[in-house]
C-alpha atoms as a PDB file:
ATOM      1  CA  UNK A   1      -5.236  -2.362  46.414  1.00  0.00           C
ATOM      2  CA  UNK A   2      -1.634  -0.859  46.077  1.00  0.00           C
ATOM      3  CA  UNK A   3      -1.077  -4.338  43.660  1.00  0.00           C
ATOM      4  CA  UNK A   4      -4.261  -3.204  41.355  1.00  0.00           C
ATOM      5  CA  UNK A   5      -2.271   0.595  41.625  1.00  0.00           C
ATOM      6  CA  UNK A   6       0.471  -0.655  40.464  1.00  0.00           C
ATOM      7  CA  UNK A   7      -0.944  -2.416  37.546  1.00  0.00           C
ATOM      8  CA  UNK A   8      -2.889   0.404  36.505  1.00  0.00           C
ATOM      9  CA  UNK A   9       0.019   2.983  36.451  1.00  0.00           C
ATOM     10  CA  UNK A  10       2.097   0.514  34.879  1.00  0.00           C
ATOM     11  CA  UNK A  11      -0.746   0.251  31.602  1.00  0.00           C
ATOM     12  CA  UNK A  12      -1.114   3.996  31.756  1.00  0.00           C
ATOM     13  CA  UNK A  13       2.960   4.235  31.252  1.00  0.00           C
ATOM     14  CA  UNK A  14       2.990   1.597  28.558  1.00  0.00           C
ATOM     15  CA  UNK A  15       0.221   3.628  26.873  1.00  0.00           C
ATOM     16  CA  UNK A  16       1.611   6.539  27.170  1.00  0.00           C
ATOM     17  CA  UNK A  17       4.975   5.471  26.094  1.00  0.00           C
ATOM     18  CA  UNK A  18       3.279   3.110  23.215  1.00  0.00           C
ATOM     19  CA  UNK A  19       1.776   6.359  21.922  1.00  0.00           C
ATOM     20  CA  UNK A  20       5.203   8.809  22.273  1.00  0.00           C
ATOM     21  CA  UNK A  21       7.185   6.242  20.755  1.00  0.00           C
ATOM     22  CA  UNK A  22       4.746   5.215  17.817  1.00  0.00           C
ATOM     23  CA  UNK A  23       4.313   9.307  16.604  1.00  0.00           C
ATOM     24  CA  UNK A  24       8.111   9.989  17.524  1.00  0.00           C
ATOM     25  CA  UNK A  25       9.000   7.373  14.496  1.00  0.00           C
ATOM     26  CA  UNK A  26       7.659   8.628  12.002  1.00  0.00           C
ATOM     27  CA  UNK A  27       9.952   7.463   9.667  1.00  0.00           C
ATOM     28  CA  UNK A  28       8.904   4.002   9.793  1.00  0.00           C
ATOM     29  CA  UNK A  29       5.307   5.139   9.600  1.00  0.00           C
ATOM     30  CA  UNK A  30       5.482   7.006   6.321  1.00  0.00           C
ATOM     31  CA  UNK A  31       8.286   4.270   4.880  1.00  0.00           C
ATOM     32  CA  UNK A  32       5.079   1.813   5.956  1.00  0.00           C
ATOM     33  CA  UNK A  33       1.838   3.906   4.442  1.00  0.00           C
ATOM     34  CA  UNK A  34       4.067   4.930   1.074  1.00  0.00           C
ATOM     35  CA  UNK A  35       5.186   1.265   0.439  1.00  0.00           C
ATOM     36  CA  UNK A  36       1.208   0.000   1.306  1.00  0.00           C
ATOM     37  CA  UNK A  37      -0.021   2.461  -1.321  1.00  0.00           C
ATOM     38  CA  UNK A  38       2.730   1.231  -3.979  1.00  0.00           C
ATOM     39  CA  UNK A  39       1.625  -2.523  -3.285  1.00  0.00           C
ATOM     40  CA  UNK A  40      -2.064  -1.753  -3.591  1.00  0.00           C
ATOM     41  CA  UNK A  41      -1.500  -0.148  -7.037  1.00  0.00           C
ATOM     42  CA  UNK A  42       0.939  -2.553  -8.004  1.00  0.00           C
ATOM     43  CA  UNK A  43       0.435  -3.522 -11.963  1.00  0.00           C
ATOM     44  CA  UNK A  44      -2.018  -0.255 -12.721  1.00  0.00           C
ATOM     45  CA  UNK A  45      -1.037   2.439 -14.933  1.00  0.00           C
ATOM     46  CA  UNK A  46      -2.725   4.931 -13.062  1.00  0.00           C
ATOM     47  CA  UNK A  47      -2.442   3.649  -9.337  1.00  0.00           C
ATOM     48  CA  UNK A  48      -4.727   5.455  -7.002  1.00  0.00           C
ATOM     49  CA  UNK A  49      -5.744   8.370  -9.580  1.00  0.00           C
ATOM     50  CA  UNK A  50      -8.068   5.449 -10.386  1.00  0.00           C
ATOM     51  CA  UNK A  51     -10.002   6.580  -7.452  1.00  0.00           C
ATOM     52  CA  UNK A  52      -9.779  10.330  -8.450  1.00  0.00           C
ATOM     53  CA  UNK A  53     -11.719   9.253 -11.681  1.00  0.00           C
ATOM     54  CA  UNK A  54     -14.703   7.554  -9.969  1.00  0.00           C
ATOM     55  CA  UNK A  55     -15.116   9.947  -7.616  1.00  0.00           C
ATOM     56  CA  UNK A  56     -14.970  12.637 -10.504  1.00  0.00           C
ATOM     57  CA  UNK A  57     -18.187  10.395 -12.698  1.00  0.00           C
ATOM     58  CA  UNK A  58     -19.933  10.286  -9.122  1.00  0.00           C
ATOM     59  CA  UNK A  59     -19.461  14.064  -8.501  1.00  0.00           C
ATOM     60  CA  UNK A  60     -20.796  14.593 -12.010  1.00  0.00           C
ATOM     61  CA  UNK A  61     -24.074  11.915 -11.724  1.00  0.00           C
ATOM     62  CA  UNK A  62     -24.748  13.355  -8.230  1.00  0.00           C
ATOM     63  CA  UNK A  63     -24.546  17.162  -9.223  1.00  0.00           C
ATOM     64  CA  UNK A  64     -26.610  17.123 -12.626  1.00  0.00           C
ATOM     65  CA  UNK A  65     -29.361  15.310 -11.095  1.00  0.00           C
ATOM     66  CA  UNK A  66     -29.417  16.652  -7.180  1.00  0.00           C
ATOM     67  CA  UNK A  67     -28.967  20.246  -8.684  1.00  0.00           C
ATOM     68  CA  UNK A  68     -32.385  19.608 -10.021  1.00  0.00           C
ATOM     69  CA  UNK A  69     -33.826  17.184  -6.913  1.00  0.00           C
ATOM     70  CA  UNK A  70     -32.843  20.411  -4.600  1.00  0.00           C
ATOM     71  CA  UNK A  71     -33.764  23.097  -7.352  1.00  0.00           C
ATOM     72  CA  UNK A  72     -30.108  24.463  -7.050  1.00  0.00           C
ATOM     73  CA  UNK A  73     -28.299  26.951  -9.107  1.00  0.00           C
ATOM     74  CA  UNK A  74     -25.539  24.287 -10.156  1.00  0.00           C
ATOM     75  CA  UNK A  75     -22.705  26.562 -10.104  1.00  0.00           C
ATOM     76  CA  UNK A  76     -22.884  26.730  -6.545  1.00  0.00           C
ATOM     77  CA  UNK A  77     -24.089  23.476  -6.108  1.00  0.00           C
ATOM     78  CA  UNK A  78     -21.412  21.199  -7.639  1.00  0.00           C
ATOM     79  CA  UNK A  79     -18.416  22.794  -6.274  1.00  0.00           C
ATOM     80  CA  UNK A  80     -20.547  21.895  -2.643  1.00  0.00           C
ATOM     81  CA  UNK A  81     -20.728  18.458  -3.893  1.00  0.00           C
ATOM     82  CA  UNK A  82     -17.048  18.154  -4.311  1.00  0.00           C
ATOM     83  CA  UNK A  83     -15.722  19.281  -1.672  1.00  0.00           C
ATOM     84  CA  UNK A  84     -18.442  17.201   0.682  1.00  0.00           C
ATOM     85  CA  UNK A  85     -17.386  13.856  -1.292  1.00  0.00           C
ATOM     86  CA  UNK A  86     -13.573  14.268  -1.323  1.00  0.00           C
ATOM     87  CA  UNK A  87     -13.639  15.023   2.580  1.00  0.00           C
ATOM     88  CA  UNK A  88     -16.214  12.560   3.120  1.00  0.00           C
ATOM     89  CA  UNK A  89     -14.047   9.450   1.424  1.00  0.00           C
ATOM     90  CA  UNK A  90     -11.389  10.796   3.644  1.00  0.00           C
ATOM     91  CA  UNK A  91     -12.414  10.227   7.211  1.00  0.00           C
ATOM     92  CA  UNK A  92     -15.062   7.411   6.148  1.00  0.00           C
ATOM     93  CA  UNK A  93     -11.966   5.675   4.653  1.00  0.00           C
ATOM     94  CA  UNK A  94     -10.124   6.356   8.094  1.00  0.00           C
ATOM     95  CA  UNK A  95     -13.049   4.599   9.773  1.00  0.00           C
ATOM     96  CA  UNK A  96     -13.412   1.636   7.689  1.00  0.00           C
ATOM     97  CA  UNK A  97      -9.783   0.602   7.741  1.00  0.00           C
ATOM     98  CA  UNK A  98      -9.219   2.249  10.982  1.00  0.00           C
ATOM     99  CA  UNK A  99     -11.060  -1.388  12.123  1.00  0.00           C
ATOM    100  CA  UNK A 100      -8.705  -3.846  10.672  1.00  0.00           C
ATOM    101  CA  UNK A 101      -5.447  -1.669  11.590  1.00  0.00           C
ATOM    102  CA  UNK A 102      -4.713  -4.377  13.784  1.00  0.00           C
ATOM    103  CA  UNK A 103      -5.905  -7.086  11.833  1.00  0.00           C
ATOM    104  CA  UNK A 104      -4.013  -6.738   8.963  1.00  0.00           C
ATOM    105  CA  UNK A 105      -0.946  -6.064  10.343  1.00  0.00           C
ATOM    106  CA  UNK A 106      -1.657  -9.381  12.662  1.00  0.00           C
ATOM    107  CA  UNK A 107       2.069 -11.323  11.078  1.00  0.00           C
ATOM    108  CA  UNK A 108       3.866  -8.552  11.972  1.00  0.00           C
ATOM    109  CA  UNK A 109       2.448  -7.485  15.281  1.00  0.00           C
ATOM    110  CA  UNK A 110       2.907 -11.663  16.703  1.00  0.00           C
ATOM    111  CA  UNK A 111       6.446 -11.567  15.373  1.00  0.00           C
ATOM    112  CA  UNK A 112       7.892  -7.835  16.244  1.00  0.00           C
ATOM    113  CA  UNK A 113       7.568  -5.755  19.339  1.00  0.00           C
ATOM    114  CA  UNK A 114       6.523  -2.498  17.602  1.00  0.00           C
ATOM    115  CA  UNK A 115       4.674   0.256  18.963  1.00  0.00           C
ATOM    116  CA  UNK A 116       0.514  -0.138  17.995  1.00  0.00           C
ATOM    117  CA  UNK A 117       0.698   3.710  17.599  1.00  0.00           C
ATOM    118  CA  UNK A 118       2.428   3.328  13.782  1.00  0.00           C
ATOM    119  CA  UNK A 119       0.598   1.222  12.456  1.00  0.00           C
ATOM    120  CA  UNK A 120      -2.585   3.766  13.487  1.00  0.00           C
ATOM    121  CA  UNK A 121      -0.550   6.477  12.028  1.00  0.00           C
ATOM    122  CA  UNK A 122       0.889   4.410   9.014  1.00  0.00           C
ATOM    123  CA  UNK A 123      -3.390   3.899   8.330  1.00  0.00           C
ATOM    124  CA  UNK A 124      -3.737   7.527   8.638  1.00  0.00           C
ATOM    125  CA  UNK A 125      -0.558   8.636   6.602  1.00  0.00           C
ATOM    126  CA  UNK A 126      -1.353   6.421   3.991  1.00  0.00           C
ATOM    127  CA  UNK A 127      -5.586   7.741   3.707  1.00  0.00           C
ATOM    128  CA  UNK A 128      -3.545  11.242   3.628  1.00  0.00           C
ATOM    129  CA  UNK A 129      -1.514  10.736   0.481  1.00  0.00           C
ATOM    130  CA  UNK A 130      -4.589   8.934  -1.144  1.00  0.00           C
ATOM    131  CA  UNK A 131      -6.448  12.206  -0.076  1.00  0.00           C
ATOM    132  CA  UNK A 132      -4.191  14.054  -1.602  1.00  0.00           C
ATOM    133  CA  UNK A 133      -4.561  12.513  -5.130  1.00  0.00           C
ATOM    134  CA  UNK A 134      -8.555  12.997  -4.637  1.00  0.00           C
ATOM    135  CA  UNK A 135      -8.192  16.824  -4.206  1.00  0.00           C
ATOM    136  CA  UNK A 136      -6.512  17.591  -7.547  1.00  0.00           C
ATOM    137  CA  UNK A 137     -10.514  17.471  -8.265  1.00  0.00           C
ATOM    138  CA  UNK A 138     -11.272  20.610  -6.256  1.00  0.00           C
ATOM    139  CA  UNK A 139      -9.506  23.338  -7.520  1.00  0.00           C
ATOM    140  CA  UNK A 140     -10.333  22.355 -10.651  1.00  0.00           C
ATOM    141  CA  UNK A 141     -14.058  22.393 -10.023  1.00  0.00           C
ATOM    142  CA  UNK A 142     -13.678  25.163  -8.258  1.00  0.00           C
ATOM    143  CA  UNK A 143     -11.600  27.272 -11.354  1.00  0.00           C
ATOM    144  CA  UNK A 144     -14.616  26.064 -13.547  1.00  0.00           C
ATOM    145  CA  UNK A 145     -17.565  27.679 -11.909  1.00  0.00           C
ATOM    146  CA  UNK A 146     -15.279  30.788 -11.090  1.00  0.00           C
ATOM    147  CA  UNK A 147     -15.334  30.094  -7.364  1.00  0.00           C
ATOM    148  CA  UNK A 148     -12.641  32.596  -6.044  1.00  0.00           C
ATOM    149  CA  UNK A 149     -10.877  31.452  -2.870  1.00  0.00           C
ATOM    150  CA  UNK A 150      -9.719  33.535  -0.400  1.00  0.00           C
ATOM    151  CA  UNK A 151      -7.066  33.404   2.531  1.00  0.00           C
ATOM    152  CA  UNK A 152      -9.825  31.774   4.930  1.00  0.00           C
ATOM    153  CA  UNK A 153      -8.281  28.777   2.737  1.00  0.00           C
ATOM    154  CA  UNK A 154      -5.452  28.221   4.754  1.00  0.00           C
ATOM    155  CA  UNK A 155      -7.601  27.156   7.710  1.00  0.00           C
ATOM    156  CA  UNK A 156      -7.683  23.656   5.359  1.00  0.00           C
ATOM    157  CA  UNK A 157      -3.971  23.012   6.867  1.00  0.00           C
ATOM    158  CA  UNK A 158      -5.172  22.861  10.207  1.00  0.00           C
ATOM    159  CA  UNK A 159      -8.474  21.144   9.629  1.00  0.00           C
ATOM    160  CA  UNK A 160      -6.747  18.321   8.114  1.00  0.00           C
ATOM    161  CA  UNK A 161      -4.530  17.886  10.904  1.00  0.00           C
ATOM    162  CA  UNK A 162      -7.040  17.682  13.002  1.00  0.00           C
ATOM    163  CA  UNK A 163      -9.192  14.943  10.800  1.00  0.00           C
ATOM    164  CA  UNK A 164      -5.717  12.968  10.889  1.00  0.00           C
ATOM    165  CA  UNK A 165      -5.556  12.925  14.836  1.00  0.00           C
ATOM    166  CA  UNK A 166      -9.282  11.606  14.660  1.00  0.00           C
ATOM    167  CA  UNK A 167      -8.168   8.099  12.409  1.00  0.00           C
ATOM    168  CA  UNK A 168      -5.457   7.752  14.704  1.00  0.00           C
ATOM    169  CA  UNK A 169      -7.495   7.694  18.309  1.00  0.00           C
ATOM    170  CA  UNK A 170      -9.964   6.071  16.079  1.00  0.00           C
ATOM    171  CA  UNK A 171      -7.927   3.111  14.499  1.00  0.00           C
ATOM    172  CA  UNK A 172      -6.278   2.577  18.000  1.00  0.00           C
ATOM    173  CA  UNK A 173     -10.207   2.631  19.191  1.00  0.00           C
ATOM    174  CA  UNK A 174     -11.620   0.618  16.780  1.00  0.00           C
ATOM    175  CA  UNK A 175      -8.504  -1.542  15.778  1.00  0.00           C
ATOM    176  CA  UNK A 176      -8.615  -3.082  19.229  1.00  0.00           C
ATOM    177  CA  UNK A 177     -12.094  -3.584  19.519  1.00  0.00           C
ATOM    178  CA  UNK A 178     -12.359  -5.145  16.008  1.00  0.00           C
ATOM    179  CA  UNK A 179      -9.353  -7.506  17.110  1.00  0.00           C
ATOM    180  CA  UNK A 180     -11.481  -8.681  19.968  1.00  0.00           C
ATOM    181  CA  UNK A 181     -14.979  -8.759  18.423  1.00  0.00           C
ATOM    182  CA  UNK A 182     -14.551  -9.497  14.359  1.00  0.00           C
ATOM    183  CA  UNK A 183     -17.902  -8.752  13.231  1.00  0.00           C
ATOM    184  CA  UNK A 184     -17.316  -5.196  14.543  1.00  0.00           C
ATOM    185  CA  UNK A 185     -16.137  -3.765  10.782  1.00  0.00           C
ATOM    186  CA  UNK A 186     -19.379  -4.731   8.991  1.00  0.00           C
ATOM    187  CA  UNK A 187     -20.862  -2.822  11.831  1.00  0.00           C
ATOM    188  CA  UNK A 188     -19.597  -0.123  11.479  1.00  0.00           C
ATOM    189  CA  UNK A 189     -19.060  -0.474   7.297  1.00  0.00           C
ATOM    190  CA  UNK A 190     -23.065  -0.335   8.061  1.00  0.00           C
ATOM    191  CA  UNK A 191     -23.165   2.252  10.006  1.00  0.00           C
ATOM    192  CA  UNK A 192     -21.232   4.655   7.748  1.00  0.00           C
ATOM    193  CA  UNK A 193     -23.381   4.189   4.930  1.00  0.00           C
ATOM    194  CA  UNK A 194     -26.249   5.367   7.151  1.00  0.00           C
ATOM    195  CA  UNK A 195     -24.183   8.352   8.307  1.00  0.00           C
ATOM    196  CA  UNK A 196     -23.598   9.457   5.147  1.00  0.00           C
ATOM    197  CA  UNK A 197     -27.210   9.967   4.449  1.00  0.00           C
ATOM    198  CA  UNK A 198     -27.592  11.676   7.261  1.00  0.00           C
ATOM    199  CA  UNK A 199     -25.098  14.116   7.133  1.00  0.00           C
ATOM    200  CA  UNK A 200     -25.165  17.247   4.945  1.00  0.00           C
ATOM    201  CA  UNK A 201     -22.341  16.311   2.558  1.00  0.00           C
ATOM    202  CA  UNK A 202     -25.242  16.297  -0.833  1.00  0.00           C
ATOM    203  CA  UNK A 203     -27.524  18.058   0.397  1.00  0.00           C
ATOM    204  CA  UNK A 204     -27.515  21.564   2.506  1.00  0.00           C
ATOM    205  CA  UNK A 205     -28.349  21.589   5.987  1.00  0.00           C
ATOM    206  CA  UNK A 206     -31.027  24.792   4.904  1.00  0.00           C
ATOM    207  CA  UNK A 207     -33.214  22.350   3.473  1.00  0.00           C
ATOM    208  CA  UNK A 208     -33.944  20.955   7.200  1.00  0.00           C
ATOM    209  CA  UNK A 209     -35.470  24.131   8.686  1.00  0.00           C
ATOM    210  CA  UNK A 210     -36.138  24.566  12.131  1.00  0.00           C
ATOM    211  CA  UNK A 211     -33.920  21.614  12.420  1.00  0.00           C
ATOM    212  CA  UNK A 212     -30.545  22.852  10.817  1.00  0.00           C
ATOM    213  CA  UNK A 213     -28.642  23.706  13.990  1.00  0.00           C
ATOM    214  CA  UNK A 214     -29.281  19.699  14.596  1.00  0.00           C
ATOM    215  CA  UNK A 215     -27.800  19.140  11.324  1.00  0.00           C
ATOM    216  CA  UNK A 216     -24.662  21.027  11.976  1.00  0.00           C
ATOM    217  CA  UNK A 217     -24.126  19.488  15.471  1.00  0.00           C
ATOM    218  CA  UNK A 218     -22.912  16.545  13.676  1.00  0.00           C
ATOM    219  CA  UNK A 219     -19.414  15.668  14.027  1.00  0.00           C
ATOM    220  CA  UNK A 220     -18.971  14.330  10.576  1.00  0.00           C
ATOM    221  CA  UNK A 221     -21.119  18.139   9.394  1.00  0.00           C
ATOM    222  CA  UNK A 222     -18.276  19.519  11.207  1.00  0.00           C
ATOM    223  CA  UNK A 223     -15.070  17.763   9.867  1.00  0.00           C
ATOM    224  CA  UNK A 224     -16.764  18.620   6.521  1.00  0.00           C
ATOM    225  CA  UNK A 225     -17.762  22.322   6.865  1.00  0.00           C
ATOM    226  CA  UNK A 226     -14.130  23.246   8.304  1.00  0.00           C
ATOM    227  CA  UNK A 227     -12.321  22.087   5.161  1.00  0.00           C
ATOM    228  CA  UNK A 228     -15.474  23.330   2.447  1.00  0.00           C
ATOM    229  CA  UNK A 229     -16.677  26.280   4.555  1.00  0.00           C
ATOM    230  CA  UNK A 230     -12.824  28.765   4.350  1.00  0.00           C
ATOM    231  CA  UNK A 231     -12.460  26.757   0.044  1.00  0.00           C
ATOM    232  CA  UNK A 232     -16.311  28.121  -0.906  1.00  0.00           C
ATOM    233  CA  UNK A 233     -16.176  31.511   1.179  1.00  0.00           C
ATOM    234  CA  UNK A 234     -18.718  31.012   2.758  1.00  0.00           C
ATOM    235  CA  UNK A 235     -19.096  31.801   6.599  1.00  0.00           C
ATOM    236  CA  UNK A 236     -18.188  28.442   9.139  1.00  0.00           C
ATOM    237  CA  UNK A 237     -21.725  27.105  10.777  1.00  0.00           C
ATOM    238  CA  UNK A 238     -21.502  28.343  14.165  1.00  0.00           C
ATOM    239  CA  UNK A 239     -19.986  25.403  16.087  1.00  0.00           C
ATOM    240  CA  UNK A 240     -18.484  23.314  13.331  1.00  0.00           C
ATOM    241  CA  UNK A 241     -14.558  23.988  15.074  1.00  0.00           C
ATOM    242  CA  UNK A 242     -16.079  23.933  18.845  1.00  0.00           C
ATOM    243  CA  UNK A 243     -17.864  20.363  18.058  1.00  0.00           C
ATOM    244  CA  UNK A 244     -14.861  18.808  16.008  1.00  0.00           C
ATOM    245  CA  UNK A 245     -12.568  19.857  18.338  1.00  0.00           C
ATOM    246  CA  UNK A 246     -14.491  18.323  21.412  1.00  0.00           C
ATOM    247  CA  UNK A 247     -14.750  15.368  19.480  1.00  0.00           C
ATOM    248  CA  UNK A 248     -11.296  14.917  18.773  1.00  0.00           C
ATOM    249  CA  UNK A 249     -10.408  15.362  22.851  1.00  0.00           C
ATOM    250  CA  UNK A 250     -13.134  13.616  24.227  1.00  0.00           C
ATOM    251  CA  UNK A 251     -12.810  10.766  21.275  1.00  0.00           C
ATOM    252  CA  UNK A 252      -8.918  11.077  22.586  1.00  0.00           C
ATOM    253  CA  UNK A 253      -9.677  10.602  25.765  1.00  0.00           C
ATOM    254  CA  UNK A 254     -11.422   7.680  26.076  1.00  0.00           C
ATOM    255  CA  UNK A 255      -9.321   5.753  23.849  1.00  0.00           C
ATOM    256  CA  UNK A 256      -6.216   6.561  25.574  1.00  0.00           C
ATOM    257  CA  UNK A 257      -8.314   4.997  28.201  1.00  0.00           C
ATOM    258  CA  UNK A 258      -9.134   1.963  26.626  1.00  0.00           C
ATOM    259  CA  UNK A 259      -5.931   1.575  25.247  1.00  0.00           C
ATOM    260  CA  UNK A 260      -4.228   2.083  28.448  1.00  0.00           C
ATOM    261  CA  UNK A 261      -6.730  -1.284  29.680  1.00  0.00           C
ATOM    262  CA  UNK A 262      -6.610  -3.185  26.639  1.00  0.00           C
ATOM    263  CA  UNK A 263      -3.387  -2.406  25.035  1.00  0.00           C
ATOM    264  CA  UNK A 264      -1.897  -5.656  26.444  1.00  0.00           C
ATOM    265  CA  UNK A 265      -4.825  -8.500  25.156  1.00  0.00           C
ATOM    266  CA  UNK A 266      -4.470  -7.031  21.597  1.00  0.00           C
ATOM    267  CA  UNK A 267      -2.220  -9.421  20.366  1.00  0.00           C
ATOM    268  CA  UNK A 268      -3.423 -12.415  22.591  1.00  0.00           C
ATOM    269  CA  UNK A 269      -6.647 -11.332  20.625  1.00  0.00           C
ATOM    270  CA  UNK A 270      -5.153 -11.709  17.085  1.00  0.00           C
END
């Protein structure tokens, strides 16, 4: 017993410490994410504005012809839309690669003891400054239809934060799991498809009825509505902040758990 102690202390302190250390060097995560964005743009003229554009044709398909599906005034409808899709490319981008985080840094994690906390936060850092290329879209859109924006906006600094300290817990979640079990990211890949759907990111949770308040219980609803809720002026659903911020401790929670158990097999498992 005092052996098993031991052992488990000593993984919670290596955690712990893996965790401090990774977040506390940031300089080496944002040299990492920066110099992964220049290499996956390398050779195009217009690097990851490239993205910007097809989201902008898929803001414009989806708007013309769901405006009419949903019999909505498009004014108010499209700038919806666009704030729904940017946000929603953001954290399902954070979950997709937040699987191979491990995977694809496998060369450098078997030949250099680095803390697995950057390269979680190099993922994230690196979503972040593609984000912020995608977003250029929104106050445009928003300037068209004459949206005016108020100074509930500045609850968008926060939010994002807070979606940034969900790919983290979730890379180092999912990163180790998908290092042990490799059919894990089509999984998932899968399963974010069918969230999407699911979710009211085109479509308004008002069209549901009696079953709306299900609708915004959704954690993905929520990491949505806090960012295009305060941008559209439009009052918060009633637990969007309450159920993204238990997600983000809870989610927190048990993968400082799992890491703190699995932390050491990762790279036996690469």
């Amino acid at each position: 017993m005092p052996g098993k102690s031991t052992s488990f202390r000593s993984n919670v302190s290596a955690a712990f410490n893996d965790i401090v250390e990774g977040i506390s060097k940031d300089w080496i995560w944002r040299a990492i994410a920066v110099e992964e964005v220049k290499l996956r743009y390398r050779g195009s003229v217009l690097g990851p504005l490239w993205l910007t554009i097809t989201t902008v044709v898929m803001i414009v398909a989806m708007g013309v012809v769901f405006a009419r599906v949903f019999n909505q005034d498009i004014s108010k409808y499209m700038p919806y839309l666009t704030i729904g899709l940017v946000v929603w490319q953001f954290i399902s981008t954070l979950i997709n690669e937040g699987c191979g985080v491990f995977l694809n840094a496998k060369s450098v994690i078997l030949q250099a003891p680095i803390p697995f906390t950057i390269y979680a936060c190099a993922m994230a850092y690196r979503n972040l400054i593609i984000f912020a290329h995608s977003c250029v879209i929104i106050p445009l859109v928003l300037l068209f239809f004459a949206v005016p924006v108020g100074p509930d906006a500045l609850w968008i600094a926060p939010a994002v934060f807070v979606l940034c300290l969900n790919g983290i817990w979730l890379s180092l979640l999912l990163g180790a799991i998908s290092a042990r079990y490799r059919d894990v990211p089509p999984v998932i890949a899968s399963f974010v498809q069918v969230v999407f759907f699911i979710t009211p990111i085109f479509w308004l949770p008002e069209l549901l009825g009696d079953w709306k308040g299900i609708a915004e219980l959704n954690p993905m609803f929520a990491a949505i509505d806090v960012i295009r809720a305060p941008l559209l002026g439009v009052p918060l659903a009633p637990n969007s902040w309450v159920v993204l911020l238990t997600t983000t401790f809870l989610g927190s929670l048990v993968t400082f758990a799992a890491f703190s158990c699995y932390r050491s097999r990762i790279s036996y498992w690469l």
